[in-house]
Protein backbone atom coordinates (compact mmCIF):
# COMPACT_ATOMS: atom_id res chain seq x y z
CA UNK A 1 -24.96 75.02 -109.10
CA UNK A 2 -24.07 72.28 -106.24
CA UNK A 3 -25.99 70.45 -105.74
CA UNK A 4 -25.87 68.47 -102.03
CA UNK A 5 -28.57 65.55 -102.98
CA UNK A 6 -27.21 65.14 -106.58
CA UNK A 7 -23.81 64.62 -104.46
CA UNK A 8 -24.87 62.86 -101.47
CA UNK A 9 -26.37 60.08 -103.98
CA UNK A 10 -23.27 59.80 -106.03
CA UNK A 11 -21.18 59.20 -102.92
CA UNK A 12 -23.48 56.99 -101.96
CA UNK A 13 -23.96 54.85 -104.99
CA UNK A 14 -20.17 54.58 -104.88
CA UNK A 15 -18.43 54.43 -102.01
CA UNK A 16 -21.63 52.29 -100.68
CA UNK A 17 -22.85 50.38 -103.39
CA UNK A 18 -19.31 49.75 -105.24
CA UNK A 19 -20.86 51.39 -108.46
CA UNK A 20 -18.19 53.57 -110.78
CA UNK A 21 -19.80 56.90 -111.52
CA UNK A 22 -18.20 57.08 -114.76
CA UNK A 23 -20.83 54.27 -115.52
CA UNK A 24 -24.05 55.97 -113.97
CA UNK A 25 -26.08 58.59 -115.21
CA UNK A 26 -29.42 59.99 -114.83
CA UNK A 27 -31.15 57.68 -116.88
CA UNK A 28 -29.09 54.52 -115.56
CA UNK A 29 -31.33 51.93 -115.13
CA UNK A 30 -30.93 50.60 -110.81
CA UNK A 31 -31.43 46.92 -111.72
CA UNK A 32 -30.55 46.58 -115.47
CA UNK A 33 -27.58 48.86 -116.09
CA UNK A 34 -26.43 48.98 -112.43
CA UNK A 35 -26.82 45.59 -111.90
CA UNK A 36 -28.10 46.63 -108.07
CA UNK A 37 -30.05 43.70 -106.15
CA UNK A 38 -32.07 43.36 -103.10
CA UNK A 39 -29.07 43.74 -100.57
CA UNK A 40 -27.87 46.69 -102.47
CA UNK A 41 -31.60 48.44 -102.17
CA UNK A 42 -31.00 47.42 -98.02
CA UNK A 43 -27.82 48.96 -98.34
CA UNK A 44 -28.90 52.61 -100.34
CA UNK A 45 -32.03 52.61 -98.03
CA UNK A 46 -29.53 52.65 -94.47
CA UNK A 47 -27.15 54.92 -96.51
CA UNK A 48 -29.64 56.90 -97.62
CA UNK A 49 -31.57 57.45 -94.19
CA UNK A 50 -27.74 57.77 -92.43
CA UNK A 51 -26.39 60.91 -95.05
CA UNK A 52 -29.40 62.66 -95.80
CA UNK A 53 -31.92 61.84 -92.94
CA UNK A 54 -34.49 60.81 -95.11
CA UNK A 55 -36.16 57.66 -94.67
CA UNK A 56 -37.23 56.15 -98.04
CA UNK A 57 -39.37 52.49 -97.96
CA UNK A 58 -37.86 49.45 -99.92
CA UNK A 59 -40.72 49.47 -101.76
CA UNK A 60 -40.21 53.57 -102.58
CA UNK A 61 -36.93 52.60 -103.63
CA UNK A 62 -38.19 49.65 -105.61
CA UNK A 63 -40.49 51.82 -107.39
CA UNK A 64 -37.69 53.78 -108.49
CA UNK A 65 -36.24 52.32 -112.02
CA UNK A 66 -33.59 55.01 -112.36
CA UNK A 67 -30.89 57.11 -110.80
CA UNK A 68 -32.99 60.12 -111.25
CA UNK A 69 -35.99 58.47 -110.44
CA UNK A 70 -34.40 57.49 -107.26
CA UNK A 71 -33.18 60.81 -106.78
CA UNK A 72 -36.74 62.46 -107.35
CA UNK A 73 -38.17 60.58 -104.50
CA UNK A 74 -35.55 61.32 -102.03
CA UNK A 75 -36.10 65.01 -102.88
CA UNK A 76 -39.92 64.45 -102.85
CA UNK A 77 -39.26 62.93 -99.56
CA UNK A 78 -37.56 65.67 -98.45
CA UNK A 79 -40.27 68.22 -99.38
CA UNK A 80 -42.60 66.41 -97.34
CA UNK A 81 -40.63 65.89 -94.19
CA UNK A 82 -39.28 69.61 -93.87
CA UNK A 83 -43.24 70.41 -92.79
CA UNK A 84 -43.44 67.52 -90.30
CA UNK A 85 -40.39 67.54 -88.90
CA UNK A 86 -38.09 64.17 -88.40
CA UNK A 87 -37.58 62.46 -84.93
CA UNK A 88 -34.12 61.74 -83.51
């Protein structure tokens, strides 16, 4: 099944962050395995909010320690804005 988060995150994580997706996985750690920092968390939070109009905190991102942590919150996010609606 396609899957257009799962997608929109890899695209993001490499034509954004610079990341090869032959290195990343599911259970890739963000800081230890990826090597990300706090410019690249700046960077995934404007990519993020730009391809999937969802607007994740740094500190919801910093709370995430994996790829599929990260991409758990953006689709709890997601869940939670589809009631309330988001504001152009």
């Amino acid at each position: 099944m396609s899957d257009s988060i799962h997608e929109a995150l890899q695209s993001i994580l490499e034509e954004d962050l610079d990341l090869s997706l032959g290195d990343v996985t599911e259970s890739s750690l963000l800081i230890d395995d990826l090597g990300l920092d706090s410019v690249a968390f700046a960077i995934g939070v404007v990519a993020i909010e730009e391809r999937l109009d969802v607007a994740l905190t740094e500190r919801e991102i910093y709370e995430c320690k994996t790829v599929g942590d990260l991409e758990n919150a953006i689709r709890a996010k997601m869940g939670s804005t589809t009631m309330s609606g988001a504001s152009q």
